[in-house]
Protein backbone atom coordinates (compact mmCIF):
# COMPACT_ATOMS: atom_id res chain seq x y z
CA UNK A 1 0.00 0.00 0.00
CA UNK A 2 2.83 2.38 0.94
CA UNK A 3 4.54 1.23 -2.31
CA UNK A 4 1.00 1.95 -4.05
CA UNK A 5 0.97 5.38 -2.67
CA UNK A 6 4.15 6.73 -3.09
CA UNK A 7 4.21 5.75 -6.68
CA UNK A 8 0.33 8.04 -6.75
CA UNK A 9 2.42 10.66 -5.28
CA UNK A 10 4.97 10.78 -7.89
CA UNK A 11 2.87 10.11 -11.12
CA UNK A 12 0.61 12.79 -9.77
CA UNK A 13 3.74 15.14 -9.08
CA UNK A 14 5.05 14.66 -12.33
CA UNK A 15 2.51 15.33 -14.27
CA UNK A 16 1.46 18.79 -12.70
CA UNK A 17 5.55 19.30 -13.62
CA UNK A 18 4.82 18.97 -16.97
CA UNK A 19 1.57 20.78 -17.15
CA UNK A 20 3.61 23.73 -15.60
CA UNK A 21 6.64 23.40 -17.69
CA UNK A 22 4.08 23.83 -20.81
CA UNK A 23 2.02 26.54 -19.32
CA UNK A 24 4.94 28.04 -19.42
CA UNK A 25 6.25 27.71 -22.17
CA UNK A 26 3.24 28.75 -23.90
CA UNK A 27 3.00 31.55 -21.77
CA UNK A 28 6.43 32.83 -22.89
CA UNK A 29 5.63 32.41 -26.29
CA UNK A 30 2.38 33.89 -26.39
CA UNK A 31 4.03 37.04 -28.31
CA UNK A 32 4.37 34.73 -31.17
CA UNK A 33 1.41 32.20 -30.92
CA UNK A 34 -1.17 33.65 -33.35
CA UNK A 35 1.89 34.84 -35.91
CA UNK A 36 3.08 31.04 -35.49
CA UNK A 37 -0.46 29.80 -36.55
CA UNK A 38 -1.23 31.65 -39.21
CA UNK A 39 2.54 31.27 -41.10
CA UNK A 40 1.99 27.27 -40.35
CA UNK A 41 -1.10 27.69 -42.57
CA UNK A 42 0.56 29.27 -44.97
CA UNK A 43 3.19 27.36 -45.61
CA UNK A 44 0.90 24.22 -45.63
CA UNK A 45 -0.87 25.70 -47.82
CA UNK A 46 1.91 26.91 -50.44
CA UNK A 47 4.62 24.37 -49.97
CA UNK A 48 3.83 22.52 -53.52
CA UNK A 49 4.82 26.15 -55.05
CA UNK A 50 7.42 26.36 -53.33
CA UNK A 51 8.60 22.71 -54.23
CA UNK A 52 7.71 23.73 -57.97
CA UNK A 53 9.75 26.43 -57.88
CA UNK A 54 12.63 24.73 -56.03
CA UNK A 55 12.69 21.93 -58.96
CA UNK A 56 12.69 25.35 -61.39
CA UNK A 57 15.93 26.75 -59.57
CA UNK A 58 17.34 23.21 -60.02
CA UNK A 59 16.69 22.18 -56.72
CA UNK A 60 18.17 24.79 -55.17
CA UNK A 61 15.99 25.94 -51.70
CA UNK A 62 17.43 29.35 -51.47
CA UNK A 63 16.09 30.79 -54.39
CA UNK A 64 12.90 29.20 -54.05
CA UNK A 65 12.48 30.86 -50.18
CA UNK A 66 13.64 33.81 -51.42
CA UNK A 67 10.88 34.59 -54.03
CA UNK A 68 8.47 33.29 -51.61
CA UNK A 69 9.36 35.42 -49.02
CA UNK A 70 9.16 38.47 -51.05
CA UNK A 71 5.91 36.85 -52.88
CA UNK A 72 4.09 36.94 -49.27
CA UNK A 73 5.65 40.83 -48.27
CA UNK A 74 4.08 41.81 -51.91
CA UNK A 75 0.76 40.47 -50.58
CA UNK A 76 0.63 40.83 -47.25
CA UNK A 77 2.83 44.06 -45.75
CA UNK A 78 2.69 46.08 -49.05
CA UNK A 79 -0.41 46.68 -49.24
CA UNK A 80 -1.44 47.39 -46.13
CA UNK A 81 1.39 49.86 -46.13
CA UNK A 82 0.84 51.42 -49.31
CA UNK A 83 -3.56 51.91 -47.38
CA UNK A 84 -1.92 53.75 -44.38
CA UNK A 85 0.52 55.85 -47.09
CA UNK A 86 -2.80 56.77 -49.44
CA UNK A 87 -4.89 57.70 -45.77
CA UNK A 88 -1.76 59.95 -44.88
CA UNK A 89 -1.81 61.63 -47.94
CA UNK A 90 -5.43 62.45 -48.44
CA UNK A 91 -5.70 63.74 -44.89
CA UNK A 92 -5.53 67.23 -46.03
CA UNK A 93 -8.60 66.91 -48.38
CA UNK A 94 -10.54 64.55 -45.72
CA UNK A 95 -9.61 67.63 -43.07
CA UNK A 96 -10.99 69.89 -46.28
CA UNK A 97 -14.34 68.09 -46.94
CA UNK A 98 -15.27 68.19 -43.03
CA UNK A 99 -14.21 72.04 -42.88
CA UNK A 100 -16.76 72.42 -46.00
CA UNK A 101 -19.15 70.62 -43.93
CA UNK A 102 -18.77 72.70 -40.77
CA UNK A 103 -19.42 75.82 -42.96
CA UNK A 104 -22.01 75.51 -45.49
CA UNK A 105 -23.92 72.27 -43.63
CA UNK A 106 -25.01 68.96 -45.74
CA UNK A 107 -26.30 70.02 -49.21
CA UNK A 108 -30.19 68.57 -50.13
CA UNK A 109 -30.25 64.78 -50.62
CA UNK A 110 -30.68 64.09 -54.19
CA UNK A 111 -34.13 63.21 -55.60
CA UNK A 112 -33.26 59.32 -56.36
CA UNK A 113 -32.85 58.69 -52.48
CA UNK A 114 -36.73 59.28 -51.88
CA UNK A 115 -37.26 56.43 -54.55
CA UNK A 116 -35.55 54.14 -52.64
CA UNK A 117 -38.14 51.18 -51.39
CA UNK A 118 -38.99 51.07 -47.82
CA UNK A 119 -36.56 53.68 -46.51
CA UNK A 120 -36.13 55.98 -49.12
CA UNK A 121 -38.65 58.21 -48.14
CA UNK A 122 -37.59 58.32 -44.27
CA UNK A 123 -34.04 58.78 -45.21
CA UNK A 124 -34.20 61.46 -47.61
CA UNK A 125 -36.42 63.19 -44.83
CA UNK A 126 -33.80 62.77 -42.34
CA UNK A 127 -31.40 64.16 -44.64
CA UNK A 128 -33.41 66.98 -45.93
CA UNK A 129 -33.70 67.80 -42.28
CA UNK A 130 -29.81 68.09 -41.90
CA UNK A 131 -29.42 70.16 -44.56
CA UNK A 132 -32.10 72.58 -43.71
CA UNK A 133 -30.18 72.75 -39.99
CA UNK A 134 -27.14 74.55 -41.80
CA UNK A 135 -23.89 73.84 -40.47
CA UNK A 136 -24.85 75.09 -36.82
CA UNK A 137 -27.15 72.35 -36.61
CA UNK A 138 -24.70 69.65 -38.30
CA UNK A 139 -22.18 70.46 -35.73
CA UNK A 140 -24.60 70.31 -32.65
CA UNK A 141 -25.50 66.69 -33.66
CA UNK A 142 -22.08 65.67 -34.09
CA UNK A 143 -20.85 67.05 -31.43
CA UNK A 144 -21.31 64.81 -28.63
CA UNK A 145 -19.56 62.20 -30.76
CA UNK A 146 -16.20 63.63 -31.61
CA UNK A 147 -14.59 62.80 -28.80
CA UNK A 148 -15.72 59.07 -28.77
CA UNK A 149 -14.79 59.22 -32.99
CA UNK A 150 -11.54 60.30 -32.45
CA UNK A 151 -10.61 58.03 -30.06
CA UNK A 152 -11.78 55.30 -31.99
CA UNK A 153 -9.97 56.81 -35.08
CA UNK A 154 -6.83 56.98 -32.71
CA UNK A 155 -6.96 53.39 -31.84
CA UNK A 156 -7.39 52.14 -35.43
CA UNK A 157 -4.35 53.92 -36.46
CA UNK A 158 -2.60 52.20 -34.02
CA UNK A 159 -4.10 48.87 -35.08
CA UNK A 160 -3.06 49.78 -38.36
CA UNK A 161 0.68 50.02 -36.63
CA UNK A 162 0.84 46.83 -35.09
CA UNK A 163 -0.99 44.98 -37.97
CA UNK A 164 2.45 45.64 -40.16
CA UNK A 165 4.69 44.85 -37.59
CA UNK A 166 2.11 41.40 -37.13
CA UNK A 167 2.50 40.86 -40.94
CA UNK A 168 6.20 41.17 -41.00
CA UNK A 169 6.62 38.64 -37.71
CA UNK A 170 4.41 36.09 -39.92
CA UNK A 171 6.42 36.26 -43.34
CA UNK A 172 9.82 35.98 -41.49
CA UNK A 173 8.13 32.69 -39.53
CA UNK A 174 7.36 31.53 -43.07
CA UNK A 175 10.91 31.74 -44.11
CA UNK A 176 11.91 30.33 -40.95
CA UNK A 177 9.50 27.28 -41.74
CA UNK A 178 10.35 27.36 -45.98
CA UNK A 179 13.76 26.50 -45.02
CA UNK A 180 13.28 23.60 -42.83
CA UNK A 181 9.67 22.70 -43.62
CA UNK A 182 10.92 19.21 -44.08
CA UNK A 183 12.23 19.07 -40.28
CA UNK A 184 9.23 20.29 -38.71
CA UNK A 185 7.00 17.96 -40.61
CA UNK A 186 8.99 14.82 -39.83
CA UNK A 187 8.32 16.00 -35.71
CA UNK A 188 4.67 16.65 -36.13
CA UNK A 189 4.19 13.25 -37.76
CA UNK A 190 6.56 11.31 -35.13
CA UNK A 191 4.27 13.55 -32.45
CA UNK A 192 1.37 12.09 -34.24
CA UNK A 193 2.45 8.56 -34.24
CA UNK A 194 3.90 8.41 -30.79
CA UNK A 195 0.18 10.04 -29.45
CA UNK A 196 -2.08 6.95 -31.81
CA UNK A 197 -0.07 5.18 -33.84
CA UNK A 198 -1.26 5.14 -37.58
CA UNK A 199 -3.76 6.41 -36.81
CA UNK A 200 -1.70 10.01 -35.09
CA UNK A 201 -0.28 10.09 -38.29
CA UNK A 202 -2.93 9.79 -40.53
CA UNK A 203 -4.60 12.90 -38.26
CA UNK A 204 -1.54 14.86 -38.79
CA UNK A 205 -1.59 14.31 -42.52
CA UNK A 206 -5.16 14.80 -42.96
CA UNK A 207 -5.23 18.07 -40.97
CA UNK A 208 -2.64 19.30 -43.70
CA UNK A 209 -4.65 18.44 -46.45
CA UNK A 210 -7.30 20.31 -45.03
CA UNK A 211 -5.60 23.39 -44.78
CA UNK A 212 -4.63 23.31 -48.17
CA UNK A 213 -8.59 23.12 -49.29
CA UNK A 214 -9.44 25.94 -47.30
CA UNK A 215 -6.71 27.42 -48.71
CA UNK A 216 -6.96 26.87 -51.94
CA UNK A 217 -10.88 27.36 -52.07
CA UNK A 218 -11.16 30.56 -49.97
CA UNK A 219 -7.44 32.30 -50.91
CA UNK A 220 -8.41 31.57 -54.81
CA UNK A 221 -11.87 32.50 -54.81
CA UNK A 222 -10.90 35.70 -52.76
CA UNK A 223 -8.45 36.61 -55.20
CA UNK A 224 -10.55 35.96 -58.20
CA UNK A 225 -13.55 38.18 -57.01
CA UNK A 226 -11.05 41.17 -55.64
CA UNK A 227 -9.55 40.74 -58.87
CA UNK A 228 -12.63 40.98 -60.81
CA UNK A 229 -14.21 43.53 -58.41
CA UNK A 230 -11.22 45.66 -58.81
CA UNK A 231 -11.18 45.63 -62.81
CA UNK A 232 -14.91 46.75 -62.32
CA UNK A 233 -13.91 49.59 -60.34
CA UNK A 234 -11.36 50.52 -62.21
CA UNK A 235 -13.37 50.85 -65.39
CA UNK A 236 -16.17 52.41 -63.95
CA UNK A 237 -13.79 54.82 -62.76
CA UNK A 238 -14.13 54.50 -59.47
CA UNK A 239 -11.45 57.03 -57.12
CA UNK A 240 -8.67 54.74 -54.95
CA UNK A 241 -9.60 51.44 -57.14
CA UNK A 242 -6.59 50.02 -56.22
CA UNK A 243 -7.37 50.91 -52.06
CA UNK A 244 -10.88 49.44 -52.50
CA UNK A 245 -9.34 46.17 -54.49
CA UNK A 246 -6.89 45.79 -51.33
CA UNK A 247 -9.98 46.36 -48.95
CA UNK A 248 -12.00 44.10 -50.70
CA UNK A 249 -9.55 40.94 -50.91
CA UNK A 250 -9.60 41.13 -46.69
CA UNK A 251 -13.32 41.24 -46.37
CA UNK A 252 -13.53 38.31 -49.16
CA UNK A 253 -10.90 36.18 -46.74
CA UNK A 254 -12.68 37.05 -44.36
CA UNK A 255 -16.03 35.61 -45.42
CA UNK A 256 -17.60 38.94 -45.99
CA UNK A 257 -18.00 39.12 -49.83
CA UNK A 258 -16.78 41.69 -52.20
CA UNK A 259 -20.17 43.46 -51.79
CA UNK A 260 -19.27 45.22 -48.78
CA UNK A 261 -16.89 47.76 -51.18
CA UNK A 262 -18.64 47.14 -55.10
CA UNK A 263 -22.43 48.23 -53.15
CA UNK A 264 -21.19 51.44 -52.01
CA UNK A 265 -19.02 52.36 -55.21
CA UNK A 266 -22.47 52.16 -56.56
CA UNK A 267 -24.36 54.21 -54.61
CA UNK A 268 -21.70 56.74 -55.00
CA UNK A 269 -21.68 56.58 -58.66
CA UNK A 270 -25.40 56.67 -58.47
CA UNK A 271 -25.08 59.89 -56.18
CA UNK A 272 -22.59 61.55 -58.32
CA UNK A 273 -24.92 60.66 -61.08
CA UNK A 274 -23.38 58.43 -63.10
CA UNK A 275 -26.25 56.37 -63.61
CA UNK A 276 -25.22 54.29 -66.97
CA UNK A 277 -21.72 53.27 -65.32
CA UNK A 278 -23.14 52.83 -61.95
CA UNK A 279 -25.82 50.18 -63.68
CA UNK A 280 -23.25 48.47 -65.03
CA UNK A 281 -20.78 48.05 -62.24
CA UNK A 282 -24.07 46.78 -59.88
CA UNK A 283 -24.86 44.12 -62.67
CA UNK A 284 -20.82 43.63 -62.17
CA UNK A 285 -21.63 43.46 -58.92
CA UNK A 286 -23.84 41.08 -58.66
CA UNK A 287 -22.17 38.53 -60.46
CA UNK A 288 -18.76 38.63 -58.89
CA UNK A 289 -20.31 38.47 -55.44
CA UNK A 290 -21.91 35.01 -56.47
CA UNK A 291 -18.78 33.41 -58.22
CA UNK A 292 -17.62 32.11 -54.65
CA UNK A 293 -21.43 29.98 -54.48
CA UNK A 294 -19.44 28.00 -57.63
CA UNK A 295 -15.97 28.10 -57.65
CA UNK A 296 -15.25 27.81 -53.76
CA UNK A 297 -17.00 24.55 -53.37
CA UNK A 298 -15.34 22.85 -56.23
CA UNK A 299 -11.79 24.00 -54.70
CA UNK A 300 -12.24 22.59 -51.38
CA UNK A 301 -13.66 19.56 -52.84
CA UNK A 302 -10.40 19.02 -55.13
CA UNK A 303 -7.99 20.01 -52.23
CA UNK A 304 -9.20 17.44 -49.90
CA UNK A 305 -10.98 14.04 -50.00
CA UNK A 306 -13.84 15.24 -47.12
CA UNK A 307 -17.36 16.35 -47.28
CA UNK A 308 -17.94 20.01 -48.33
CA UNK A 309 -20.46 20.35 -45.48
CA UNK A 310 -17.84 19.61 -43.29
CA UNK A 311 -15.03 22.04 -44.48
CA UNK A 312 -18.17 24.61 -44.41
CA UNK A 313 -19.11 24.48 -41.20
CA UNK A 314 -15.59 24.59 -40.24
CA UNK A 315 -15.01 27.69 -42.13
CA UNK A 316 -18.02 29.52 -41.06
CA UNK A 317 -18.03 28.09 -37.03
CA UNK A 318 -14.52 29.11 -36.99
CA UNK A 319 -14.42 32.14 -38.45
CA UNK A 320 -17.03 33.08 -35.66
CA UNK A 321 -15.24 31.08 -32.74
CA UNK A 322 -11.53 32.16 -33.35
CA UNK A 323 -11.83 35.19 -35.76
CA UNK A 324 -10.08 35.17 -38.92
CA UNK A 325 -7.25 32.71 -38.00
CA UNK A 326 -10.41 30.14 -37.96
CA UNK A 327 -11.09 29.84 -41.12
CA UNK A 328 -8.24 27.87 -41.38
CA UNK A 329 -8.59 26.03 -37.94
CA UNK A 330 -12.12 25.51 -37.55
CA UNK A 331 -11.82 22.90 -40.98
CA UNK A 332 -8.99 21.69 -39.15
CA UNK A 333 -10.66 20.35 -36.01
CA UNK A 334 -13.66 19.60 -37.75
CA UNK A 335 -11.93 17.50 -40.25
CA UNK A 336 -9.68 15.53 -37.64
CA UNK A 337 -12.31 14.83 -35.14
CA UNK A 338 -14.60 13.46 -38.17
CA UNK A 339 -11.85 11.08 -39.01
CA UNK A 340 -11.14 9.73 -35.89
CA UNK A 341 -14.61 9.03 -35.08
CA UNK A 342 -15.30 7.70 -37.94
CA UNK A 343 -12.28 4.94 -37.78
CA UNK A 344 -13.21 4.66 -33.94
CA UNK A 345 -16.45 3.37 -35.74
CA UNK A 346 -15.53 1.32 -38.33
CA UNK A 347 -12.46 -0.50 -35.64
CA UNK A 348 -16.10 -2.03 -33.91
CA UNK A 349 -18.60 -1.95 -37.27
CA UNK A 350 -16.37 -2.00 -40.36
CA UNK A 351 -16.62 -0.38 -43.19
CA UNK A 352 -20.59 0.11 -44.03
């Protein structure tokens, strides 16, 4: 019994050791946790280019990292850059429009507004109502929400900040992980098989295979329609096409849809009355925000062997549960746990 006991006592010990010694250790590298994740999906995601352009460079790596590397700063750091470089610059006429504002008040709402179904009528009231208030009334209704706006301005500037210096941790991660990709693999599988076996390692090899669906169905599509979306803008002459384009590939990775930017280029084509163009780019529109009901669903479904339900719900239920990092991990879970169960099943059953 004493035997019995002492041996509790030590299991018991030890294992509160570990717990602690991996508490902290993710505790010191919290700094680097969600910057870790997301260039681990990347890399998932884009190692066959990388290995096709490797076998281009004669299987050298180095060149193959190195276009990469500057591949992801292109489309991740340079444009969000180039956003905060175009808001600097057009401060001055920003600070020029709300001066304009403060002295002359709103001008009328034009007539089109009032044809509007359902809230046409109310809104171009409303806004009839601000113009006819002159500027003294404009600025007593904004008033009490300056200081709150500004603050909220100040804090998105700073967002903006740390979002490049978030970018830039995540692409030099990636070249961390391009270089020895092969390294870190071989440990996640032997993690895999020393936790279940086969079985561990089929997990871990599944779970990349997921990743690269997501990937390739929601980076593709959302490329495609900002693509698309941004050649409408561009034609329909549309001010800071190229802004809007960079604006509109986040909210499509995001799960938001293109819509979000093309629906108020619209109206403000419509406002500015441009009403042939403004017809055109909403029948634009309309059809690039539906290409992802088609082409996402038969990239996921060519990236990975799994039902599309499943990689849906993972995208969506993630995307809600983790933010935008779960797009990528909520397909992830979903996709492992499915597996598992499912051979868990079939060890008793068998195959149906």
């Amino acid at each position: 019994m004493t035997e019995i006991s002492r041996d509790l006592t030590r299991t018991t010990l030890a294992i509160f050791f570990i717990l602690g010694l991996l508490a902290l250790s993710l505790w010191v590298l919290r700094p680097f946790l969600a910057a870790t994740v997301w260039a681990t999906m990347l890399v998932v995601a884009t190692w066959p280019l990388l290995k096709s352009l490797e076998a281009r460079f004669g299987g050298r790596r180095a060149p193959a990292v190195a276009v990469m590397t500057i591949a992801l700063l292109l489309l991740l750091v340079i444009p969000l850059w180039a956003a905060i470089g175009i808001i600097v610059e057009n401060s001055g006429q920003v600070a020029e429009i709300l001066r304009n504002l403060a002295e002359n008040g709103l001008p009328q709402p034009p007539h089109w507004i009032a044809e509007i179904p359902f809230v046409g009528a109310r809104l171009a009231q409303s806004l009839a109502t601000l113009a006819s208030d002159g500027s003294a009334g404009l600025v007593a209704k904004l008033t009490p929400y300056a200081a709150e706006s500004g603050k909220w301005l100040l804090a998105q500037v700073g967002g903006l900040g740390g979002t490049v210096i978030h970018f830039v941790l995540i692409v030099i991660i990636c070249a961390i992980l391009y270089s020895s990709g092969e390294t870190a693999a071989r440990s996640v599988l032997r993690f895999g098989r020393r936790l279940a076996a086969d079985r561990g390692e089929n997990s871990v090899i599944l779970a990349g295979q997921a990743v690269r669906a997501v990937a390739l169905g929601v980076g593709i599509t959302a490329i495609v329609q900002s693509a698309l979306g941004g050649i409408g803008l561009a034609v329909a002459g549309v001010p800071f096409a190229s802004l809007l384009t960079a604006v509109m590939l986040m909210l499509c990775i995001a799960q938001l849809g293109p819509g979000l930017v093309l629906l108020p280029a619209v109206g403000w084509m419509y406002w500015t009355g441009e009403g042939g163009w403004a017809t055109a780019l909403l029948v634009w529109s309309l059809a690039v925000g539906s290409l992802d009901n088609v082409l996402r669903p038969i990239l996921i479904k060519r990236g990975a062997n799994l039902p599309f339900l499943l990689i849906f719900a993972g995208v969506i239920g993630g995307l809600i549960s983790f933010g935008l990092i779960g797009i990528f991990v909520g397909p992830v879970i979903l996709a492992v746990t499915y597996t598992l169960l499912q051979a868990w099943i079939e060890d008793e059953l068998g195959k149906p």
